[in-house]
N, C-alpha and C. Protein backbone atom coordinates (compact mmCIF):
# COMPACT_ATOMS: atom_id res chain seq x y z
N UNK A 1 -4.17 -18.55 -25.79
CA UNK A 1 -4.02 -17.25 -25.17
C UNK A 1 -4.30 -17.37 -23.68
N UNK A 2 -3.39 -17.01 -22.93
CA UNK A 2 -3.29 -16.90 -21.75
C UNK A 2 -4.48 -15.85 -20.97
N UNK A 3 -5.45 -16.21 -19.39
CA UNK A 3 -6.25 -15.06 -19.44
C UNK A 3 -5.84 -14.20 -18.26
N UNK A 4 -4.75 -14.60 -17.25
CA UNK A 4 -4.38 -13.93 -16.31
C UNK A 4 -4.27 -12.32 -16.62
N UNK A 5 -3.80 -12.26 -17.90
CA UNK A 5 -3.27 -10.58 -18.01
C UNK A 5 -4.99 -9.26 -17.94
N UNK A 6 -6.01 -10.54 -18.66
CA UNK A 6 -7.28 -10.30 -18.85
C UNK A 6 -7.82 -9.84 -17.81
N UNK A 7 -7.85 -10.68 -16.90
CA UNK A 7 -8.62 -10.74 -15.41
C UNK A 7 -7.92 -9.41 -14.56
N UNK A 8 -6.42 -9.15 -14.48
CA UNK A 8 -5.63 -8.42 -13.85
C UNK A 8 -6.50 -7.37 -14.43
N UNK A 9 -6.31 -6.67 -15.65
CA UNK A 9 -7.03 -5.58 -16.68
C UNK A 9 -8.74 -5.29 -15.79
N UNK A 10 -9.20 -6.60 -15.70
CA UNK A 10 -10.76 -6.05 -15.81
C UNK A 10 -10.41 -5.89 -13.88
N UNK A 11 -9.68 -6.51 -13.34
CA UNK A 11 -9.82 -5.83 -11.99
C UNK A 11 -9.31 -4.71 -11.75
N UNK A 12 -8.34 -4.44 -12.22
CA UNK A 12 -7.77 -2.73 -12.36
C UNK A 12 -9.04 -2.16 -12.86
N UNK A 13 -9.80 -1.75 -13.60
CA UNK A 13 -10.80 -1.35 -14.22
C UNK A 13 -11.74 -1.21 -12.79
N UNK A 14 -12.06 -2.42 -12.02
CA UNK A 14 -12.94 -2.41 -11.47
C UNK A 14 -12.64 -1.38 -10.02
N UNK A 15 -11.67 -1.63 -9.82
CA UNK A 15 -10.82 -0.61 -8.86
C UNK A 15 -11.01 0.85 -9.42
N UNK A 16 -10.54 0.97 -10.66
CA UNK A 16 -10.71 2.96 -10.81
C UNK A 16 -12.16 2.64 -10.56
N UNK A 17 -13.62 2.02 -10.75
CA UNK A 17 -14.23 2.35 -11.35
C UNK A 17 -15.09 2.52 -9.70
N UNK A 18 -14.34 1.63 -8.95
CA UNK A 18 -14.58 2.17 -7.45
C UNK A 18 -14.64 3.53 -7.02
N UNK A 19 -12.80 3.53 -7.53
CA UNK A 19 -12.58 5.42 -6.92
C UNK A 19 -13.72 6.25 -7.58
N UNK A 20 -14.02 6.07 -8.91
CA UNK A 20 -14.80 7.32 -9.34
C UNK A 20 -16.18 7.10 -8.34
N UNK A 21 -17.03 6.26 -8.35
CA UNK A 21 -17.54 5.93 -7.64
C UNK A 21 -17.93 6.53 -6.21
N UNK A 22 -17.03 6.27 -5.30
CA UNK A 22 -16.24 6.76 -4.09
C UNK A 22 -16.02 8.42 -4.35
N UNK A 23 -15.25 8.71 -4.95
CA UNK A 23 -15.73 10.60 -5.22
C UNK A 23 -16.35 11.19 -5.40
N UNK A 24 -17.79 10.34 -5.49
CA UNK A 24 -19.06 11.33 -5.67
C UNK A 24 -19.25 11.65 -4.13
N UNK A 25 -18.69 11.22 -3.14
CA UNK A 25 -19.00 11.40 -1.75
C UNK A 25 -17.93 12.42 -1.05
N UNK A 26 -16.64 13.18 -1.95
CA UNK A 26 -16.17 14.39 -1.85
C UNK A 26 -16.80 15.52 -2.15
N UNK A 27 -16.95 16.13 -1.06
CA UNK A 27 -17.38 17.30 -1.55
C UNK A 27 -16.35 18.58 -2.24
N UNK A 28 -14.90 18.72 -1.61
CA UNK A 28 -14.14 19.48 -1.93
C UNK A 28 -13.43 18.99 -3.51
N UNK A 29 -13.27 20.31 -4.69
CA UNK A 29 -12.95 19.60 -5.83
C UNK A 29 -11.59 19.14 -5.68
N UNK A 30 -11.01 19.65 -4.90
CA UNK A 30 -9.51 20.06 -5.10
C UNK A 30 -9.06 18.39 -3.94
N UNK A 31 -9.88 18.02 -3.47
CA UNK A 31 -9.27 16.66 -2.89
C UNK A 31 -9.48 15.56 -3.13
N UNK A 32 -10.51 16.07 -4.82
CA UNK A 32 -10.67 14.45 -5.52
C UNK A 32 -9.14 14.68 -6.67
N UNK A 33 -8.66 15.64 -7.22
CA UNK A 33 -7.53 15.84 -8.29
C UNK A 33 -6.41 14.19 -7.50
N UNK A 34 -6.16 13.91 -6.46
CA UNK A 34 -5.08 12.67 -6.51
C UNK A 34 -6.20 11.20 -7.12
N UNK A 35 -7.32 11.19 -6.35
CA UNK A 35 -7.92 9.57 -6.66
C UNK A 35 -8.02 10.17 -7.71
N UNK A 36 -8.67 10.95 -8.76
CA UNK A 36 -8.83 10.92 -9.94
C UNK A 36 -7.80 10.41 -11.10
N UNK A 37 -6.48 11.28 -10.45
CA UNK A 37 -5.44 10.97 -11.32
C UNK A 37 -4.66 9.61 -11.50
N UNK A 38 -4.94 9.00 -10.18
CA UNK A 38 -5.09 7.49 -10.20
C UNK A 38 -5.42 6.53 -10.69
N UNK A 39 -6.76 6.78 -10.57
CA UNK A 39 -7.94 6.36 -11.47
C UNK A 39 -7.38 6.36 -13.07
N UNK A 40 -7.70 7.64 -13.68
CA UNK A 40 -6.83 7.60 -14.46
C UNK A 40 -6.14 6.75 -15.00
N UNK A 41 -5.10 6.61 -14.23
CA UNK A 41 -3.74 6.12 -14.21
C UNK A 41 -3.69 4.02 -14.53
N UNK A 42 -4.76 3.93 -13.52
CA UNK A 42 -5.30 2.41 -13.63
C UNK A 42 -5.77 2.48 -14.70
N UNK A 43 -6.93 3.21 -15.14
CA UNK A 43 -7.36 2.98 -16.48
C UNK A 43 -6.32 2.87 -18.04
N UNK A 44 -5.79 3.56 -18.09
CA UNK A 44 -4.93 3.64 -18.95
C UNK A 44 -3.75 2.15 -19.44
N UNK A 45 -3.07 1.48 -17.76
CA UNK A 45 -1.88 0.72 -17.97
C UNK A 45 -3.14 -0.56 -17.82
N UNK A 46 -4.37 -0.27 -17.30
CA UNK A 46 -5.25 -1.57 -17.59
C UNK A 46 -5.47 -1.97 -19.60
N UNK A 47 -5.78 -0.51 -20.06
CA UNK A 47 -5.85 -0.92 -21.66
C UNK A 47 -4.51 -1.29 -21.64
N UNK A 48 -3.64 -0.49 -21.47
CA UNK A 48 -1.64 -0.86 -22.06
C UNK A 48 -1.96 -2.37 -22.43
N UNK A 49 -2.00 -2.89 -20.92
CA UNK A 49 -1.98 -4.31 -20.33
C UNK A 49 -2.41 -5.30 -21.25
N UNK A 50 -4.27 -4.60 -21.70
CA UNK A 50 -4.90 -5.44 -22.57
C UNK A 50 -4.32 -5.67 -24.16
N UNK A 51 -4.01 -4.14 -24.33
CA UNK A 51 -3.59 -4.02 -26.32
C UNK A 51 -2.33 -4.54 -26.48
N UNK A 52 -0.94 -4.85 -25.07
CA UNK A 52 0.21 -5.76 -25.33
C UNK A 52 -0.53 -7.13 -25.43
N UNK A 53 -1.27 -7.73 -25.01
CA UNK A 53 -2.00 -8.57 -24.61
C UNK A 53 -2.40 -9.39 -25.50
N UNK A 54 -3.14 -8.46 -26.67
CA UNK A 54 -3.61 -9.19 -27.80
C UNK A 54 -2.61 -8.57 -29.06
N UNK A 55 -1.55 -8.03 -29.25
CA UNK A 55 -0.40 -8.15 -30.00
C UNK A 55 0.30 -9.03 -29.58
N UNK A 56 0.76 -9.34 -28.95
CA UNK A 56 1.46 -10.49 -29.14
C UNK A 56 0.70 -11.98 -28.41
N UNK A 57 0.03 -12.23 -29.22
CA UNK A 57 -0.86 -13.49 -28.96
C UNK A 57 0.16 -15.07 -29.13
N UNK A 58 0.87 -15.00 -30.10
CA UNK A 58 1.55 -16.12 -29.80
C UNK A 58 2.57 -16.20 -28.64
N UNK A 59 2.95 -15.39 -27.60
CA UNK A 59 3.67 -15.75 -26.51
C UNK A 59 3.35 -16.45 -25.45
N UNK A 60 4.45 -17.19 -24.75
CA UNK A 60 4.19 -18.26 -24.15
C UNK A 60 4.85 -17.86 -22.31
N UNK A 61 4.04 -16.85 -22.04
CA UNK A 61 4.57 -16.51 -20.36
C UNK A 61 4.55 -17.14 -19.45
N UNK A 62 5.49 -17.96 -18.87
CA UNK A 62 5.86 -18.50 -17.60
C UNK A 62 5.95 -17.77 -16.45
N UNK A 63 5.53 -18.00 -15.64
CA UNK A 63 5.75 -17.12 -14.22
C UNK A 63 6.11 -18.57 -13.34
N UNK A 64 6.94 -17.78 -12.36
CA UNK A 64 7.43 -18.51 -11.62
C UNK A 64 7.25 -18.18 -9.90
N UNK A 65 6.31 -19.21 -9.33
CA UNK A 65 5.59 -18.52 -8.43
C UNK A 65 5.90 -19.16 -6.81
N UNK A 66 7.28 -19.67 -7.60
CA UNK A 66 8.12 -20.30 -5.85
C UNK A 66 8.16 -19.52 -4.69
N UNK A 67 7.96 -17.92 -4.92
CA UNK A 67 8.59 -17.23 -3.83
C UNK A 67 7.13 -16.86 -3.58
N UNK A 68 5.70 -17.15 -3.71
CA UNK A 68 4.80 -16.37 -3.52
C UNK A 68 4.23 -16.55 -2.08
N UNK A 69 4.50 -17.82 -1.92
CA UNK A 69 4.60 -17.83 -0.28
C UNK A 69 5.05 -16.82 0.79
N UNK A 70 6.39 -15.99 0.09
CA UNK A 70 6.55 -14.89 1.42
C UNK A 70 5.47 -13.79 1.25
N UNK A 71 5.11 -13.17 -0.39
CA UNK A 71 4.26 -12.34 -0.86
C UNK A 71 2.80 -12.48 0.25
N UNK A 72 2.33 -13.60 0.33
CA UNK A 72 1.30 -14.02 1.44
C UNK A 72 1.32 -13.58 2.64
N UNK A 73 2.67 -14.04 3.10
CA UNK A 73 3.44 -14.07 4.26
C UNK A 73 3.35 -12.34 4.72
N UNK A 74 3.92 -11.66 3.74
CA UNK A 74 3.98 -10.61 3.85
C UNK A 74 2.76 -9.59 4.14
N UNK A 75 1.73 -10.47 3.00
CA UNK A 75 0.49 -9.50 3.02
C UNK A 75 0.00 -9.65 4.49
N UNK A 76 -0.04 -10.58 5.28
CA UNK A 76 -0.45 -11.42 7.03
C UNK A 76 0.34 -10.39 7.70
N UNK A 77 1.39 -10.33 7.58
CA UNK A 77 2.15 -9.19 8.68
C UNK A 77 1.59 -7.87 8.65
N UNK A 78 1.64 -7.72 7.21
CA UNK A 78 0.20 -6.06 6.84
C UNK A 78 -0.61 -6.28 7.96
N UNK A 79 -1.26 -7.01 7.24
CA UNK A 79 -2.93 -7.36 7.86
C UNK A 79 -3.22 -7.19 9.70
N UNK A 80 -2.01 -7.76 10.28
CA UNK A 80 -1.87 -7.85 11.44
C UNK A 80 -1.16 -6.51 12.06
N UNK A 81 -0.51 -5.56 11.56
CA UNK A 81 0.20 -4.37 11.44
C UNK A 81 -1.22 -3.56 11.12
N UNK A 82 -2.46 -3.54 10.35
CA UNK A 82 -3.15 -2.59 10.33
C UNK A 82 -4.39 -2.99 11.70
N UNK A 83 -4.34 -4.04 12.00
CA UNK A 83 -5.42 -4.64 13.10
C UNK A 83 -4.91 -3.69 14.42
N UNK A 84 -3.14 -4.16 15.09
CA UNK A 84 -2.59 -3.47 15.82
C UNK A 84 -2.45 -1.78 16.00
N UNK A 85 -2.12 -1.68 14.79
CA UNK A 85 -2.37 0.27 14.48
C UNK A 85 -3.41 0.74 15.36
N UNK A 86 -4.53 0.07 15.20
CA UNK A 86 -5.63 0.57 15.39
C UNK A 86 -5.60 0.24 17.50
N UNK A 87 -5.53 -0.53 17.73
CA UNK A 87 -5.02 -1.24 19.55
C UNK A 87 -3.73 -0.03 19.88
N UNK A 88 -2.63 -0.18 19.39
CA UNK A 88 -1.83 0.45 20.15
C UNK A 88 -1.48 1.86 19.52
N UNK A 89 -1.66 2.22 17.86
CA UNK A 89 -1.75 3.34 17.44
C UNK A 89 -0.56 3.27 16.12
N UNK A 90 -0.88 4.41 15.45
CA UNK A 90 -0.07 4.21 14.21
C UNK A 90 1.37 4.27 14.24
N UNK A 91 1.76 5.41 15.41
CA UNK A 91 3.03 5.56 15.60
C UNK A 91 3.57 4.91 16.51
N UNK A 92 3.20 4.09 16.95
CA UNK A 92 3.97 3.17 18.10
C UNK A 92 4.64 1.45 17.25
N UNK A 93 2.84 1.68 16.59
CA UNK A 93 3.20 0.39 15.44
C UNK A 93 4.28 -0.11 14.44
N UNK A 94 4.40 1.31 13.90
CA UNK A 94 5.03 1.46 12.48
C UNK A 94 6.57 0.72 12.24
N UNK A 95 7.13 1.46 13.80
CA UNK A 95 8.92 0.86 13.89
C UNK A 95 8.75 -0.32 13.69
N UNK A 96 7.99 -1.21 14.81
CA UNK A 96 7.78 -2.39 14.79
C UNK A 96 7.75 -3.25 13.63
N UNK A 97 6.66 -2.97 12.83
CA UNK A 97 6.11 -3.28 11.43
C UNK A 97 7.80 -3.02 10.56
N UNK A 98 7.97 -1.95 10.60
CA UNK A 98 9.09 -1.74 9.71
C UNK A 98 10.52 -3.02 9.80
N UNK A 99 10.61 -2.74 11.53
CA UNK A 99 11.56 -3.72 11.62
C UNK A 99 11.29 -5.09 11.54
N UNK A 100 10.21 -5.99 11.28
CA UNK A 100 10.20 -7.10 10.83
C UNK A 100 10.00 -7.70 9.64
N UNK A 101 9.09 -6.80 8.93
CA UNK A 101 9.42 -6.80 7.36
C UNK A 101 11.02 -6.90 7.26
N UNK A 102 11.57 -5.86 7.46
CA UNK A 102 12.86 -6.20 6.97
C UNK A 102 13.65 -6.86 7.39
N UNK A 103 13.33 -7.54 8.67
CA UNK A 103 13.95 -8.97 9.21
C UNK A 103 13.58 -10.31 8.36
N UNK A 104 12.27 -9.87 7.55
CA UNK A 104 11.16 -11.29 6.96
C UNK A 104 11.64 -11.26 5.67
N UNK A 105 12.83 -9.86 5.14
CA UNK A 105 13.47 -9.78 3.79
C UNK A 105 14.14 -9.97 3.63
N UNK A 106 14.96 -10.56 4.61
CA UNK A 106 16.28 -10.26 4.43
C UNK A 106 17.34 -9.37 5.18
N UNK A 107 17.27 -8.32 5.83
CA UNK A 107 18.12 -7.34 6.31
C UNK A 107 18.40 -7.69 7.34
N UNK A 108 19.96 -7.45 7.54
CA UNK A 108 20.56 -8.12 8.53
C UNK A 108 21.78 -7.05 8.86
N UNK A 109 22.25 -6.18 8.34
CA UNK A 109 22.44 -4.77 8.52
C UNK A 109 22.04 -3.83 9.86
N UNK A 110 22.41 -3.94 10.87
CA UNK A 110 22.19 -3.89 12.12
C UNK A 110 22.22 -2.14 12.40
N UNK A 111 22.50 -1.32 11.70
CA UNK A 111 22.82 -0.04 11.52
C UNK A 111 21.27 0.34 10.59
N UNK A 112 20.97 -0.34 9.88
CA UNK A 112 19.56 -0.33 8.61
C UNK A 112 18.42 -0.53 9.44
N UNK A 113 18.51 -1.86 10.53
CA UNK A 113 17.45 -2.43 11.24
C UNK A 113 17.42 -1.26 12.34
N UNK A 114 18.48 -0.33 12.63
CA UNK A 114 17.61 0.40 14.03
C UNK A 114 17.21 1.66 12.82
N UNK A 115 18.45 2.57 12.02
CA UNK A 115 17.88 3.86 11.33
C UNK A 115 16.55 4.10 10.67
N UNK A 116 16.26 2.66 9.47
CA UNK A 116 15.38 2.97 9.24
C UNK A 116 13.54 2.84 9.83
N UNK A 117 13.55 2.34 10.45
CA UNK A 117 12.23 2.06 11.37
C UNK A 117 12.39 3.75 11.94
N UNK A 118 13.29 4.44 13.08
CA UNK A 118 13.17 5.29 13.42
C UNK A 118 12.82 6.67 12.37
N UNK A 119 13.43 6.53 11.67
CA UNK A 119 13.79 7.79 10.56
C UNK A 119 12.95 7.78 9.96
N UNK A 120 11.53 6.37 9.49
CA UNK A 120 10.72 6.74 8.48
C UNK A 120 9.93 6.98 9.86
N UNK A 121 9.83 6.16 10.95
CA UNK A 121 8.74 7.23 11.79
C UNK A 121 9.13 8.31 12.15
N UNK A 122 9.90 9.23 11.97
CA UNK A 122 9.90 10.10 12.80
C UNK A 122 9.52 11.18 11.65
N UNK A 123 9.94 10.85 10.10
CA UNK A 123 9.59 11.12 8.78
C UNK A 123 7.79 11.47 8.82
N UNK A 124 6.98 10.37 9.26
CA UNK A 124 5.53 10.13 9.07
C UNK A 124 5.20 11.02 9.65
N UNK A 125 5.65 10.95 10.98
CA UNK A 125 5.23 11.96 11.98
C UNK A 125 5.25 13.67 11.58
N UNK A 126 5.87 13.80 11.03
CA UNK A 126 6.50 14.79 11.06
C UNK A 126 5.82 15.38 10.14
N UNK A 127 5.16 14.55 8.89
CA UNK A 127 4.76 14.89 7.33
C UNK A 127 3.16 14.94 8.06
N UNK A 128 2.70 14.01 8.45
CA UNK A 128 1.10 13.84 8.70
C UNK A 128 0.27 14.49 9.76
N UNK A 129 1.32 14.24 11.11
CA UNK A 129 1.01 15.21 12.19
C UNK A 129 1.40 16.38 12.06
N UNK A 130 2.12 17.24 11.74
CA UNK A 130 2.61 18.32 12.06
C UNK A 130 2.41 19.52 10.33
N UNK A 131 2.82 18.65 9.50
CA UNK A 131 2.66 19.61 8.29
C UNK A 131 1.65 19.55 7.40
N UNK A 132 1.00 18.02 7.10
CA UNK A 132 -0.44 18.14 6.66
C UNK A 132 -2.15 18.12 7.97
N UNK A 133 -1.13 18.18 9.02
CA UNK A 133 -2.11 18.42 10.15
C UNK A 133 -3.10 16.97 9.89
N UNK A 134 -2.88 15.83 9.37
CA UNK A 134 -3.52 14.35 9.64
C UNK A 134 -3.38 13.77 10.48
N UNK A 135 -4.28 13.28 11.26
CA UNK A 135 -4.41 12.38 12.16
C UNK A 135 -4.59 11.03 11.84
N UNK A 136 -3.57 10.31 12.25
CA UNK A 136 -3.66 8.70 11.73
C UNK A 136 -3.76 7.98 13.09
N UNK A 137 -4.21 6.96 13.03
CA UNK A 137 -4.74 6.13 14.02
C UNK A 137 -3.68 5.92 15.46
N UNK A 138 -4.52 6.74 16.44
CA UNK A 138 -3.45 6.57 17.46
C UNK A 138 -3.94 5.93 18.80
N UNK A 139 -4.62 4.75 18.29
CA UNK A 139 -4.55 3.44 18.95
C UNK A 139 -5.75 3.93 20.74
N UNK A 140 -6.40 2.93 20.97
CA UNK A 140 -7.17 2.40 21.89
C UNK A 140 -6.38 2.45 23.36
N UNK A 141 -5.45 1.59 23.48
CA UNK A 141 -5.13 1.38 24.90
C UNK A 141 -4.10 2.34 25.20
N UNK A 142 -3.36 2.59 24.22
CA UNK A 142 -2.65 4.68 24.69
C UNK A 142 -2.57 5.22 24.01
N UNK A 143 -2.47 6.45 24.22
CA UNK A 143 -2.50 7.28 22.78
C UNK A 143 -1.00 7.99 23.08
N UNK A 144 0.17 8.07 22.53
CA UNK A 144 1.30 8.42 23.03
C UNK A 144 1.12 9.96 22.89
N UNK A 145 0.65 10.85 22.14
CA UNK A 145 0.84 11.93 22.17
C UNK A 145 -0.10 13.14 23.23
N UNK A 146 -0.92 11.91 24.10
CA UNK A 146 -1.44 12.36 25.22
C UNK A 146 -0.39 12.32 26.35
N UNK A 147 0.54 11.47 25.90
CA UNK A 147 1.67 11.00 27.23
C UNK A 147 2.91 12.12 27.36
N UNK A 148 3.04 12.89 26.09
CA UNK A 148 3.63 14.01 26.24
C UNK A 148 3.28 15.31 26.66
């Protein structure tokens, strides 16, 4: 019996068991209802995970983990995309971020590489600043919406 599916299970577990955790430090009820339902949500496909897990005990799962190198790759561009956010700001970042992921995927669609970077920022903006009134990180050395 294979234990990867095991370990995945008890770290999902350990994650909701964070959020609940973490919501004792909300005070409003009504803005723990998403992590909760989350939570939740982990808990639940963590058992799924476990009870497929031990029904079918004689299977023999191969994974094939040639491409996990970009997965890495990918998580580093995050990593470096949330470091920057914070230096130059969320909305200055984001196009950027957007357009090299999808240069690092593949897209080569020259009409895709300018629309979508613009359109999901102007999307973010639009949803976080303006209609849920959130402020997301708008960076150290300018803040662009002082520049307007």
């Amino acid at each position: 019996m294979q234990i990867y599916d095991f370990v995945m299970a008890g770290f999902m577990y350990l994650v909701s068991a964070v959020m609940f955790w973490q919501m004792k430090e909300i005070d409003a009820p009504d803005s723990r209802v998403l992590p909760t339902a989350v939570a939740v949500i982990l808990i639940v496909l963590a058992t799924a995970l476990i009870i497929t897990r031990l029904v079918k005990k004689d299977t023999k799962d191969t994974y094939d983990f040639k491409n996990s190198s970009r997965g890495v790759i990918m998580l580093g561009i995050l990593l470096v995309f949330a470091l920057c956010s914070q230096w130059f700001g969320f909305y200055v970042c984001t196009p950027f971020f957007l357009l090299g992921a999808m240069l690092f995927l593949g897209q080569r669609n020259k009409k895709i590489l300018i629309l979508v970077p613009i359109c999901t920022t102007a999307l973010v903006v639009i949803l976080f600043r303006f209609i849920f009134q959130v402020s997301l990180p708008e960076g150290t050395i300018f803040n662009i919406f002082n520049l307007l």
